[in-house]
Protein backbone atom coordinates (compact mmCIF):
# COMPACT_ATOMS: atom_id res chain seq x y z
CA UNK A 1 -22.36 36.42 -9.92
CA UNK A 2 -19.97 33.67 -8.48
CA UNK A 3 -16.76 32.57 -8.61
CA UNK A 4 -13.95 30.17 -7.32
CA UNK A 5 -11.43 30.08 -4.60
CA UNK A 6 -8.25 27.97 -3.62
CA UNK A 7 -8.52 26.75 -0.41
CA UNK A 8 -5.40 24.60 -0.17
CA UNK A 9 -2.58 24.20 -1.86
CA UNK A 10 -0.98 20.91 -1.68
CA UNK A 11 2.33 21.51 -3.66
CA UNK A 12 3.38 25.06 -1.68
CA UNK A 13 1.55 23.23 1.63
CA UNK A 14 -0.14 26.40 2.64
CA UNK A 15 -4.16 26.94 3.52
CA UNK A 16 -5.45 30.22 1.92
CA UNK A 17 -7.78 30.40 4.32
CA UNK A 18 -5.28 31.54 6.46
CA UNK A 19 -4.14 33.90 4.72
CA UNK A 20 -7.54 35.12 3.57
CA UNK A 21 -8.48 35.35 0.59
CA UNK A 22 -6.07 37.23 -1.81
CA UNK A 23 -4.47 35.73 -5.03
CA UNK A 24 -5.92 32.63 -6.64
CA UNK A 25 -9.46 33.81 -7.20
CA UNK A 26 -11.49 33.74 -10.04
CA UNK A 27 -13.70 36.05 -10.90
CA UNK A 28 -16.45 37.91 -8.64
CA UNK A 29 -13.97 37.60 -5.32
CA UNK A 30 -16.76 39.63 -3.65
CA UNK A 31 -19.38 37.06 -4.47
CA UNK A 32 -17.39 34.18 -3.42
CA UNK A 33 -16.98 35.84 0.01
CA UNK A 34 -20.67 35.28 0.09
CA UNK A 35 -21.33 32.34 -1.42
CA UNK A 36 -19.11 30.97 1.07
CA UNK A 37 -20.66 33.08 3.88
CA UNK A 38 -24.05 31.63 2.69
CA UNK A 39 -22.58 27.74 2.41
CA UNK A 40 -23.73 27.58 -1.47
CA UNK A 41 -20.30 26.39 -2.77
CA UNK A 42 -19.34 23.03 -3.76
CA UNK A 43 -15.96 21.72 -2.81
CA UNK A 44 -13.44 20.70 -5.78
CA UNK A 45 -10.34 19.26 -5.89
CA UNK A 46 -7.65 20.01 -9.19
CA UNK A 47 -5.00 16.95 -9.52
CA UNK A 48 -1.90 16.15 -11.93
CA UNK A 49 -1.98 13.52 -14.48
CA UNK A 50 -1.05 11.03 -11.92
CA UNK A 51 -4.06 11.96 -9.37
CA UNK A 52 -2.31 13.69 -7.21
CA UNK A 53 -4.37 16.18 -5.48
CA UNK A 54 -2.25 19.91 -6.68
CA UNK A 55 -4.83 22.02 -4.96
CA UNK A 56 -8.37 22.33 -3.43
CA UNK A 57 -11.31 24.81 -3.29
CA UNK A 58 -14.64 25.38 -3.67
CA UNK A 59 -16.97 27.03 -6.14
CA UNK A 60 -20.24 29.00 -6.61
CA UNK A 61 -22.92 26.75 -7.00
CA UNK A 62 -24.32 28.95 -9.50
CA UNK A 63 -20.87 28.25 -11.56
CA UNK A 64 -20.80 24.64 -10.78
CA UNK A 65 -24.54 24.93 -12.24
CA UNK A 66 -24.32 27.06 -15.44
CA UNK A 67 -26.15 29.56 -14.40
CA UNK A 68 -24.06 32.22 -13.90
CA UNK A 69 -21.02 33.96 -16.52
CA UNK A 70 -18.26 31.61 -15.01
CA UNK A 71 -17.38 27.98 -16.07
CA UNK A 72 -17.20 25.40 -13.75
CA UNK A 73 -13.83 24.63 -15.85
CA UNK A 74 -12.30 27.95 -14.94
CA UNK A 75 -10.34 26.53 -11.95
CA UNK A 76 -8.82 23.92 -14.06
CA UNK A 77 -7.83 25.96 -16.71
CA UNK A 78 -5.70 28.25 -14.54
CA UNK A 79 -4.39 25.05 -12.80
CA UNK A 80 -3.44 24.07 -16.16
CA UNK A 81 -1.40 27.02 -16.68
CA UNK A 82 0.08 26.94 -13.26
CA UNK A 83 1.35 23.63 -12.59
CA UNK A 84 -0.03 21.21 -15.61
CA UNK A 85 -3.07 19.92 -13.42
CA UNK A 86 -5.26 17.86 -15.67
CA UNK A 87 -8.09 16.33 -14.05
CA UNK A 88 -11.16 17.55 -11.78
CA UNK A 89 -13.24 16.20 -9.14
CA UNK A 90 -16.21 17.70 -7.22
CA UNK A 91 -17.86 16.10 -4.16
CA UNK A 92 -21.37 15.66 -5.00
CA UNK A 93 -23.13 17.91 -2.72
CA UNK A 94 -26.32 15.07 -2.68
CA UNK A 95 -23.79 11.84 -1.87
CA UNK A 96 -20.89 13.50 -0.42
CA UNK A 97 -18.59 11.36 -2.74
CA UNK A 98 -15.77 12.56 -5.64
CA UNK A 99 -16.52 12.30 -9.06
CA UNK A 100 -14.61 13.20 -11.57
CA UNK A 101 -16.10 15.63 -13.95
């Protein structure tokens, strides 16, 4: 089981890394812990319908992949209901480059 995590949030200009990792996460917190611990997340970014970058994170690569419960969407759709963030990029693990999914 994976999950997601906020990293950074551009619009309240706070890292939750420093806070550790509290509020913001979807589910299987524990997992993500690990997955992160292990390095098998991928990093995404959520923007606004302008591109502005809202927030950042990173998810299990078994999210990002399908192959777990959770939706690589998830983080999006709570950004949606937060703060009307609309668009979603990844950085492709293989080229190291954002594309929009």
């Amino acid at each position: 089981m994976g999950g997601w995590v906020i990293t950074k949030d551009h619009l309240h200009k706070f890292s939750m890394f420093a806070l550790g990792i509290k509020s913001h996460v979807g589910v299987g917190q524990g997992h993500i812990k690990e997955d992160l611990a292990r390095n098998k997340t991928i990093a995404f970014k959520l923007c606004d319908e302008n591109g502005n970058v809202n927030y950042e994170g990173r998810i299990s690569e078994s999210w990002f992949h399908g192959t777990e419960e959770g939706s690589i969407f998830d983080p999006l759709h709570w950004a949606l209901a937060e703060t009307d963030c609309t668009g979603m990029k990844y950085k492709n693990p293989t080229t190291g480059k954002w594309e929009v999914l």
